[in-house]
PDB file of N, CA and C in Angstrom:
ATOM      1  N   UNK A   1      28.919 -26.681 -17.161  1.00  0.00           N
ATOM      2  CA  UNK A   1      29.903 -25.945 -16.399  1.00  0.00           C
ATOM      3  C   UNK A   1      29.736 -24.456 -16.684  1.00  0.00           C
ATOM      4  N   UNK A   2      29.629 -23.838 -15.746  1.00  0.00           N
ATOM      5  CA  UNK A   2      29.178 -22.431 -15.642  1.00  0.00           C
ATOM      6  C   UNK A   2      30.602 -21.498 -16.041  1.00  0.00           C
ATOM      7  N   UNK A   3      30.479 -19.915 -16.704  1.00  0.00           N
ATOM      8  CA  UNK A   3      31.991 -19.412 -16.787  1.00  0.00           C
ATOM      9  C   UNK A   3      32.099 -19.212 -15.182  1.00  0.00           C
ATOM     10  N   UNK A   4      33.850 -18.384 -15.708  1.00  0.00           N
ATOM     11  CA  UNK A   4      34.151 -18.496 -14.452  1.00  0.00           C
ATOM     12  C   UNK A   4      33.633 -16.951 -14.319  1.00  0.00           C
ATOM     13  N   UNK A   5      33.257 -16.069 -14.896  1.00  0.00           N
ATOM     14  CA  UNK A   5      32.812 -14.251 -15.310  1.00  0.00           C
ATOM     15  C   UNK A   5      31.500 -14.465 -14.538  1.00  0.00           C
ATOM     16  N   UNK A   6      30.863 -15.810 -15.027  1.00  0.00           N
ATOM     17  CA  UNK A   6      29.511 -15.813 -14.373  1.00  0.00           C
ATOM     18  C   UNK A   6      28.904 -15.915 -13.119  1.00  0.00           C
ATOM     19  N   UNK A   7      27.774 -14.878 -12.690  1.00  0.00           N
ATOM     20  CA  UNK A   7      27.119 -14.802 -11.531  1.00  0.00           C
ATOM     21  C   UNK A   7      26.339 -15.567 -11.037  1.00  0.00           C
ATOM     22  N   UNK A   8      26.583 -16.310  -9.830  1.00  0.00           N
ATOM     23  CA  UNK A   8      25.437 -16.947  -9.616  1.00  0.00           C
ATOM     24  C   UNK A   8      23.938 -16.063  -9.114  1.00  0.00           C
ATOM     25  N   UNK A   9      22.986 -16.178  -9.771  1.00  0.00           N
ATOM     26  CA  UNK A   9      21.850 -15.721  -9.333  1.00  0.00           C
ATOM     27  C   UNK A   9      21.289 -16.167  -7.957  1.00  0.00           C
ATOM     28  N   UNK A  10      20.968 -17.053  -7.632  1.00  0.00           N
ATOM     29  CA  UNK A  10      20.669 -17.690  -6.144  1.00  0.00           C
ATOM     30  C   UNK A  10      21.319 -17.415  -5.348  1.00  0.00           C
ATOM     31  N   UNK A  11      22.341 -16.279  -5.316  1.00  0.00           N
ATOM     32  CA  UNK A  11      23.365 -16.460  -4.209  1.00  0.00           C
ATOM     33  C   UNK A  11      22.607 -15.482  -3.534  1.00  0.00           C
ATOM     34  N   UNK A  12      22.305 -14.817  -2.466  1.00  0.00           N
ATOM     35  CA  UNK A  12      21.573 -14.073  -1.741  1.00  0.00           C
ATOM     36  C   UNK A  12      23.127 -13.085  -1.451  1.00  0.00           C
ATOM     37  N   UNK A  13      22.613 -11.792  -1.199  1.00  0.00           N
ATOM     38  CA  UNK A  13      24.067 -10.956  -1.308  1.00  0.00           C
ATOM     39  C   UNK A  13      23.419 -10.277  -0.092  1.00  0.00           C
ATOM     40  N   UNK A  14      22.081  -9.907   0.260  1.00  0.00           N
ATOM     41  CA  UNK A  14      22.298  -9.124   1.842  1.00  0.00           C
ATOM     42  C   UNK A  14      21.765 -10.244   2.585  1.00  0.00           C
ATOM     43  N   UNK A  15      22.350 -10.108   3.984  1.00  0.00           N
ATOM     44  CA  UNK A  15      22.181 -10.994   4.781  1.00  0.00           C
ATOM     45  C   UNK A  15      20.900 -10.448   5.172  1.00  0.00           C
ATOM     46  N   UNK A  16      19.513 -11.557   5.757  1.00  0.00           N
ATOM     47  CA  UNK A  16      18.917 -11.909   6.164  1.00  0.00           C
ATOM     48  C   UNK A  16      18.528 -10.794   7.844  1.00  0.00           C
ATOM     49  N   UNK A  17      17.817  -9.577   8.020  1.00  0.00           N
ATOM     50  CA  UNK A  17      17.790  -9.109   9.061  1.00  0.00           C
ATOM     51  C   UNK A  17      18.042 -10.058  10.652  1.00  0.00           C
ATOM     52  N   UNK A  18      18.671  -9.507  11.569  1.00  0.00           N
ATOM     53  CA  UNK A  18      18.495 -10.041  12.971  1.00  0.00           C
ATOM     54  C   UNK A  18      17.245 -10.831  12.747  1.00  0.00           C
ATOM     55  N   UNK A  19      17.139 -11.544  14.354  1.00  0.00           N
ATOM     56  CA  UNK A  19      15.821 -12.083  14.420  1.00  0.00           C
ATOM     57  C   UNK A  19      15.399 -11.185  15.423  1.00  0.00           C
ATOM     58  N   UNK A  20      14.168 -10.721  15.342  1.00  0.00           N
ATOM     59  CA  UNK A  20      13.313  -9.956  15.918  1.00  0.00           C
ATOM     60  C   UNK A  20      13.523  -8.333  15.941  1.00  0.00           C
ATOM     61  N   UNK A  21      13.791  -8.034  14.295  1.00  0.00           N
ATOM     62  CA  UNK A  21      14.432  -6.885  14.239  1.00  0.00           C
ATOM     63  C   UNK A  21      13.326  -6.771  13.149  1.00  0.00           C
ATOM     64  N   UNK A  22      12.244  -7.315  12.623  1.00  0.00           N
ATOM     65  CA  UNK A  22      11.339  -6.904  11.934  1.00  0.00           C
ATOM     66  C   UNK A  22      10.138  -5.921  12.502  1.00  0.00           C
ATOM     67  N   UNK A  23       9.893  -5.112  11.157  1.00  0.00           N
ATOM     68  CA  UNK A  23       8.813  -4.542  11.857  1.00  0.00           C
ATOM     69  C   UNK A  23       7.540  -5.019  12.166  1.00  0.00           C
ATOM     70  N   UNK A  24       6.948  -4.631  13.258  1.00  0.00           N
ATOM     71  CA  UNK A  24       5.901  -5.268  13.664  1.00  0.00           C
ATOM     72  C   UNK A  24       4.706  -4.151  13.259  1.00  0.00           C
ATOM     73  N   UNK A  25       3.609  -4.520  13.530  1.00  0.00           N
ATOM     74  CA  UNK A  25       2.259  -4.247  12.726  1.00  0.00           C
ATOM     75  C   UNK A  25       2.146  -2.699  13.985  1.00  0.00           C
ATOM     76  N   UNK A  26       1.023  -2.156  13.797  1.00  0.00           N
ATOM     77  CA  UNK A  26       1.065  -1.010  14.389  1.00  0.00           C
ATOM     78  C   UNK A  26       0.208  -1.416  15.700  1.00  0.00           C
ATOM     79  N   UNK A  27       0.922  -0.924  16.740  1.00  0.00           N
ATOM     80  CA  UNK A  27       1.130  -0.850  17.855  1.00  0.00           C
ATOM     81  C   UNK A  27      -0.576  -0.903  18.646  1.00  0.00           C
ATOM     82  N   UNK A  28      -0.842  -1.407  19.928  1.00  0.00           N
ATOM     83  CA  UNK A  28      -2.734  -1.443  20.166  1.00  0.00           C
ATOM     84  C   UNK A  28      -2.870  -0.007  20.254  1.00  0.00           C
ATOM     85  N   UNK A  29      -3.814   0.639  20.540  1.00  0.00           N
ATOM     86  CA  UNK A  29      -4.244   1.800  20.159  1.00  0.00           C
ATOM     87  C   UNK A  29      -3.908   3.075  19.496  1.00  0.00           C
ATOM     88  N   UNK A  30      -3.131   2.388  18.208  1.00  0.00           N
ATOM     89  CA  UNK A  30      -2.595   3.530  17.831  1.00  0.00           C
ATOM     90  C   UNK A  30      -3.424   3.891  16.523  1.00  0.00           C
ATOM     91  N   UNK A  31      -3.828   4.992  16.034  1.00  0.00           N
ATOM     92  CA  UNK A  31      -4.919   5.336  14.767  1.00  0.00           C
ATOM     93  C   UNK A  31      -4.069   5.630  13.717  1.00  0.00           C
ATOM     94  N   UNK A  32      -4.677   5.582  12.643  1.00  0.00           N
ATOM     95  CA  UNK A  32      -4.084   5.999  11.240  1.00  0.00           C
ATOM     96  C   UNK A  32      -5.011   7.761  11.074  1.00  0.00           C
ATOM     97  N   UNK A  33      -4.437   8.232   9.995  1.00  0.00           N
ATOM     98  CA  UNK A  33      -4.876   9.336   9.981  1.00  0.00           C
ATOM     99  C   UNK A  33      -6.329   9.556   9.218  1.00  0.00           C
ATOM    100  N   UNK A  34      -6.569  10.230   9.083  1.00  0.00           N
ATOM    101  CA  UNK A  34      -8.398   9.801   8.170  1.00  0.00           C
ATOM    102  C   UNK A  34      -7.930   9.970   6.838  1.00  0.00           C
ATOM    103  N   UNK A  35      -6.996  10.374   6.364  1.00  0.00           N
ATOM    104  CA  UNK A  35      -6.257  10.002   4.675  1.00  0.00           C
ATOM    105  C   UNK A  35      -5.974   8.575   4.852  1.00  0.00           C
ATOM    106  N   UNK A  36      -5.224   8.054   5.707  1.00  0.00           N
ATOM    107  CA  UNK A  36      -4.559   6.901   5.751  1.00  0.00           C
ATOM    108  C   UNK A  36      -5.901   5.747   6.014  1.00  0.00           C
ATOM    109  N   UNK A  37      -6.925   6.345   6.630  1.00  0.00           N
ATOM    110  CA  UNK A  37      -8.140   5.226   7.140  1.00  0.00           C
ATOM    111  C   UNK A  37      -8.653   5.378   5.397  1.00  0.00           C
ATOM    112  N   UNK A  38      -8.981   6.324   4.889  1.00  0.00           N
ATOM    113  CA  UNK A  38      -9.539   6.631   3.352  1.00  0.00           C
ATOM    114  C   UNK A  38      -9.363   5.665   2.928  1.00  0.00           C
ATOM    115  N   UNK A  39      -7.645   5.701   2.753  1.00  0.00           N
ATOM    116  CA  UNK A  39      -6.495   4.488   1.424  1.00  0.00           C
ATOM    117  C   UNK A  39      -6.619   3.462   2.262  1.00  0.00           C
ATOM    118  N   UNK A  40      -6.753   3.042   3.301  1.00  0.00           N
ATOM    119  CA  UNK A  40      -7.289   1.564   3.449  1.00  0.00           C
ATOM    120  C   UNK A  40      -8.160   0.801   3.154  1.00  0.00           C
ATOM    121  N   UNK A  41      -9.905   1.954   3.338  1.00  0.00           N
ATOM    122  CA  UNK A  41     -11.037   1.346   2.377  1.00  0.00           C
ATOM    123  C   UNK A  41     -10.666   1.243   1.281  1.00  0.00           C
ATOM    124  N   UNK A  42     -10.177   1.827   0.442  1.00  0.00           N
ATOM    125  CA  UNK A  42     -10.118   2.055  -0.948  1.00  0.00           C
ATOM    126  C   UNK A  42      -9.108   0.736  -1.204  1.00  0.00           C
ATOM    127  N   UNK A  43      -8.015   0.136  -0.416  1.00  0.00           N
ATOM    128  CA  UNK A  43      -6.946  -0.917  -0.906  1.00  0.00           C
ATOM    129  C   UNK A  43      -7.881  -1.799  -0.653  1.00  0.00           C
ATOM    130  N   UNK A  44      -8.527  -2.160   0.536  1.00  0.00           N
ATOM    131  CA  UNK A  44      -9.174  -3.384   0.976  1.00  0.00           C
ATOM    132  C   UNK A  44     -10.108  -3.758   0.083  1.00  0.00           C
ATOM    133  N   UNK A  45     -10.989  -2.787  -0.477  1.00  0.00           N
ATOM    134  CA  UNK A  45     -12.268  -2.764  -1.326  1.00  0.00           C
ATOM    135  C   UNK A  45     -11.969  -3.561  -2.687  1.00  0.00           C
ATOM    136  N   UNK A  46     -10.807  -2.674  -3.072  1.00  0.00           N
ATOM    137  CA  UNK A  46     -10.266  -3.298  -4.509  1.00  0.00           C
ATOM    138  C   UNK A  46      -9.224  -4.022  -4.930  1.00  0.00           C
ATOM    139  N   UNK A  47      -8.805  -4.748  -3.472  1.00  0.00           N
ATOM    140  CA  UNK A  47      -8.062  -6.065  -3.337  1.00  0.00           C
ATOM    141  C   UNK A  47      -8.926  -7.373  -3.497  1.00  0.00           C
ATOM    142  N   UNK A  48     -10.295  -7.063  -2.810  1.00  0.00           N
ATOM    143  CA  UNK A  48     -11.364  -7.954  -2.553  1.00  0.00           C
ATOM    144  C   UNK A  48     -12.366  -8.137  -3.248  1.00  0.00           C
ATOM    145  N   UNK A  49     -12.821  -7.132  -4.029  1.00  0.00           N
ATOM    146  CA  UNK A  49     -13.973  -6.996  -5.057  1.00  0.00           C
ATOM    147  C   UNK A  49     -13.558  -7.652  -6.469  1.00  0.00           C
ATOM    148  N   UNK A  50     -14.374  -9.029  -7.053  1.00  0.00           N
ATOM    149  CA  UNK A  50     -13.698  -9.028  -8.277  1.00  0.00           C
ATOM    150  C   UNK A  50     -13.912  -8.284  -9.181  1.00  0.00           C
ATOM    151  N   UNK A  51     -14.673  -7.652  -9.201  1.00  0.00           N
ATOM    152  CA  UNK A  51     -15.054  -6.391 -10.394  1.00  0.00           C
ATOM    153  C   UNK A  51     -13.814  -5.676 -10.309  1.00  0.00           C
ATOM    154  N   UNK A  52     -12.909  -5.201  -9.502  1.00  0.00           N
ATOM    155  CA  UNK A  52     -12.189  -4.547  -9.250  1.00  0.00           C
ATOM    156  C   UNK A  52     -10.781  -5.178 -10.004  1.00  0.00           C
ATOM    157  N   UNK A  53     -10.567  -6.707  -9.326  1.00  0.00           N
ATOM    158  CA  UNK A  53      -9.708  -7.047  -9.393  1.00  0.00           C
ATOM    159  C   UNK A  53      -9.467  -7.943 -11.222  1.00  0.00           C
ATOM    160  N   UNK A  54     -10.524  -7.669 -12.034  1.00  0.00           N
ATOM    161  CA  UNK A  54     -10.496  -8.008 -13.356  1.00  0.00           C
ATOM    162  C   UNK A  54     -10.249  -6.580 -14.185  1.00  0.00           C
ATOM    163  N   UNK A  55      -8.859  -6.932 -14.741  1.00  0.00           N
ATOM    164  CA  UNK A  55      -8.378  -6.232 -15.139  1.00  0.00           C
ATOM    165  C   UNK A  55      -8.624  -5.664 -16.522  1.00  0.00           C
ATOM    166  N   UNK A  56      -9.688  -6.363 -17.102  1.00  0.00           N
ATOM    167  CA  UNK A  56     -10.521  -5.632 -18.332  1.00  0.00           C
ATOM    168  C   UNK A  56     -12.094  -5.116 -18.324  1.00  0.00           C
ATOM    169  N   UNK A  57     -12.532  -5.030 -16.326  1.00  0.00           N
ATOM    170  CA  UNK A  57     -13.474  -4.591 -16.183  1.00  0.00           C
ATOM    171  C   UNK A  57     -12.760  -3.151 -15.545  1.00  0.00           C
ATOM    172  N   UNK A  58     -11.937  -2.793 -15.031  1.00  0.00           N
ATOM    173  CA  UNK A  58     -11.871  -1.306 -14.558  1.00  0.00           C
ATOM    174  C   UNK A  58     -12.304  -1.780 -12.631  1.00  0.00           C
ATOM    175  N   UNK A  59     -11.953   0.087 -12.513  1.00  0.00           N
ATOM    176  CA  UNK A  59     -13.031  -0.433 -10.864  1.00  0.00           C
ATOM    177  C   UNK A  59     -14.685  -0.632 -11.094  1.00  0.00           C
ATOM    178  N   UNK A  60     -15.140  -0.284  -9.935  1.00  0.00           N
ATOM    179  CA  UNK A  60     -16.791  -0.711  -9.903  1.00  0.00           C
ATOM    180  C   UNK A  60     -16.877   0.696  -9.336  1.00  0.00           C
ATOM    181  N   UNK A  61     -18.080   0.678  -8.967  1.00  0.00           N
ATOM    182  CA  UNK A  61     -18.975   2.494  -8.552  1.00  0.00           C
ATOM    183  C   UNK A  61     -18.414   2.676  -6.927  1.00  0.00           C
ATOM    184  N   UNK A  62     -18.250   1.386  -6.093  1.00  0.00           N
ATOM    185  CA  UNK A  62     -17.776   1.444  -5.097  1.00  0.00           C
ATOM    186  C   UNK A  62     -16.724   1.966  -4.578  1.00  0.00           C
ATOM    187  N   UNK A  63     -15.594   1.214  -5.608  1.00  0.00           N
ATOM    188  CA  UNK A  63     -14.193   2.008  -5.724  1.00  0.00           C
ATOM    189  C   UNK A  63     -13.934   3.002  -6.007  1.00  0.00           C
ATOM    190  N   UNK A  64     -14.659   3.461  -7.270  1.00  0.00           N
ATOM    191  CA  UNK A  64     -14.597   4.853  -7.286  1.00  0.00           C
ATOM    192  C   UNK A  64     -15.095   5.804  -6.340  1.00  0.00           C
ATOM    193  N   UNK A  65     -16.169   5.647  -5.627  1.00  0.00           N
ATOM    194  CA  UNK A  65     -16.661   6.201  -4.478  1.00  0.00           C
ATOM    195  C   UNK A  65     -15.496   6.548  -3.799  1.00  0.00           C
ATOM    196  N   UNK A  66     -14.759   5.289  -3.324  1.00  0.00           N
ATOM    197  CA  UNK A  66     -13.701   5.374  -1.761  1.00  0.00           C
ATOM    198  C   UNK A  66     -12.419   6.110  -2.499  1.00  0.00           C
ATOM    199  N   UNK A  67     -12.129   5.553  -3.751  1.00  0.00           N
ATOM    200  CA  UNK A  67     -11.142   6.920  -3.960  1.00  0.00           C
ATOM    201  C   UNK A  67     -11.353   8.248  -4.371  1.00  0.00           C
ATOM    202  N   UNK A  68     -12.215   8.639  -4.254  1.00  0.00           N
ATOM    203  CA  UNK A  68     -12.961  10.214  -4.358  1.00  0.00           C
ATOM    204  C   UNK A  68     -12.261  10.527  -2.945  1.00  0.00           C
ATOM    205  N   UNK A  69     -13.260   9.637  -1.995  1.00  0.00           N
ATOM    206  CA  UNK A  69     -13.342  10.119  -0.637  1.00  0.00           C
ATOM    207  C   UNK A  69     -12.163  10.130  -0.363  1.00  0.00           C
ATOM    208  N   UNK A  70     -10.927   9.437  -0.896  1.00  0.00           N
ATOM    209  CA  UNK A  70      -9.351   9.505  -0.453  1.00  0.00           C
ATOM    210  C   UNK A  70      -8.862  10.387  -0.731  1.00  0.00           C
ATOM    211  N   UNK A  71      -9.298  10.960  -2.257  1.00  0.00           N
ATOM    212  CA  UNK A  71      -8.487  12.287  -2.908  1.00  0.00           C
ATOM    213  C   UNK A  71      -8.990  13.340  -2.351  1.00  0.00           C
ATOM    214  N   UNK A  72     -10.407  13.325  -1.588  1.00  0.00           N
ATOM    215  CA  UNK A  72     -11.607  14.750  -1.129  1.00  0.00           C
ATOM    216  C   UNK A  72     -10.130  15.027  -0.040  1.00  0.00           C
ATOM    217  N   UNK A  73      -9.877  14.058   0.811  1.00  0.00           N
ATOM    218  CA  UNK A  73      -9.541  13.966   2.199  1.00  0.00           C
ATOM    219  C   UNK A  73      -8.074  13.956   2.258  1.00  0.00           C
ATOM    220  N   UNK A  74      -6.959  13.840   1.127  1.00  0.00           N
ATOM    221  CA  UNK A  74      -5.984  14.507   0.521  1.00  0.00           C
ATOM    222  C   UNK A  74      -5.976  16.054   0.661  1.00  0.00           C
ATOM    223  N   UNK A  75      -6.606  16.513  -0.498  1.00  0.00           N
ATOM    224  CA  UNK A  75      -6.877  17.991  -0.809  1.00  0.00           C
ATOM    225  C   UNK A  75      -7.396  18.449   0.486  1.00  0.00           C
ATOM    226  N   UNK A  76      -8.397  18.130   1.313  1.00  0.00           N
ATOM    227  CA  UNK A  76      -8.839  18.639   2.686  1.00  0.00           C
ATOM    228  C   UNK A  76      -7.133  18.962   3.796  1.00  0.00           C
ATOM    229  N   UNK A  77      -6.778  17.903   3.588  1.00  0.00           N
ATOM    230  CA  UNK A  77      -5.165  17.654   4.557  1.00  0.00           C
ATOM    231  C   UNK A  77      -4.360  19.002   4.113  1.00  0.00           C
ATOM    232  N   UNK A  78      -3.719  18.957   2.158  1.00  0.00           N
ATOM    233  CA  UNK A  78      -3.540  20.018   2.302  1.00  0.00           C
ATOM    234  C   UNK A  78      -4.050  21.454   2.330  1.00  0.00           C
ATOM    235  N   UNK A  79      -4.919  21.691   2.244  1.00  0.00           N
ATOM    236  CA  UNK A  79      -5.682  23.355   2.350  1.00  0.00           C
ATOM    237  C   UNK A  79      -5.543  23.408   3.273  1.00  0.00           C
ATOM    238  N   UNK A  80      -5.557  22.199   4.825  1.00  0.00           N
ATOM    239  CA  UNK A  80      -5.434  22.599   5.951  1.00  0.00           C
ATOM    240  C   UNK A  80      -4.122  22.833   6.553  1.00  0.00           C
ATOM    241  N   UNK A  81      -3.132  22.491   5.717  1.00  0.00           N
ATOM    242  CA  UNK A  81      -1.920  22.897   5.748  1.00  0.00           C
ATOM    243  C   UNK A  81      -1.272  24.650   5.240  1.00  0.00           C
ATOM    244  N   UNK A  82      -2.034  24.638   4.124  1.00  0.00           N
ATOM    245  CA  UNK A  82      -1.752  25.876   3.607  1.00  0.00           C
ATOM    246  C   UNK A  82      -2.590  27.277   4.455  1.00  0.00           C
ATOM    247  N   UNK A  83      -3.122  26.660   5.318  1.00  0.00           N
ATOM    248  CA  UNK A  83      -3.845  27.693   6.139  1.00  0.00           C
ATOM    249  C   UNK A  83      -3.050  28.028   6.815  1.00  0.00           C
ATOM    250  N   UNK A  84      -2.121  27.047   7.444  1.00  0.00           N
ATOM    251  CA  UNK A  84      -1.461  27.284   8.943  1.00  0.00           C
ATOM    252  C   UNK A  84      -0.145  28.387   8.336  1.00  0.00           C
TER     253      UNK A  84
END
């Protein structure tokens, strides 16, 4: 017998969104930005690679590659900001 002070954990406290009020995936022809295309190689690569995904090997030369090219293309975004 549970107190009476005590919470039930299982109880779900926000309701459950509408139905068809989720977000949906991005729209047909719509592009990501070339930072955002970057951090996709770079998630996909080292979601998928087990070298990557063993956590007492580190990344691999690959990964490190694509997050260079994410951080190059970061820093590129802002300088091109700080120009304007």
């Amino acid at each position: 017998m549970a107190d009476e002070g005590a919470v039930d954990v299982d109880e779900r406290r926000d309701q459950p969104p509408p139905h068809g009020t989720d977000t949906a995936a991005m729209p047909p022809g719509a592009r990501l930005s070339p930072l955002q295309q970057a951090w996709s190689r770079y998630v996909t690569h080292t979601t998928r690679c087990g070298d990557c995904r063993d956590v007492d090997r580190g990344r691999c030369a690959t990964s490190e590659r694509l997050y260079r090219e994410y951080q190059d293309r970061g820093k590129a975004a802002c300088d091109g900001l700080a120009d304007t």
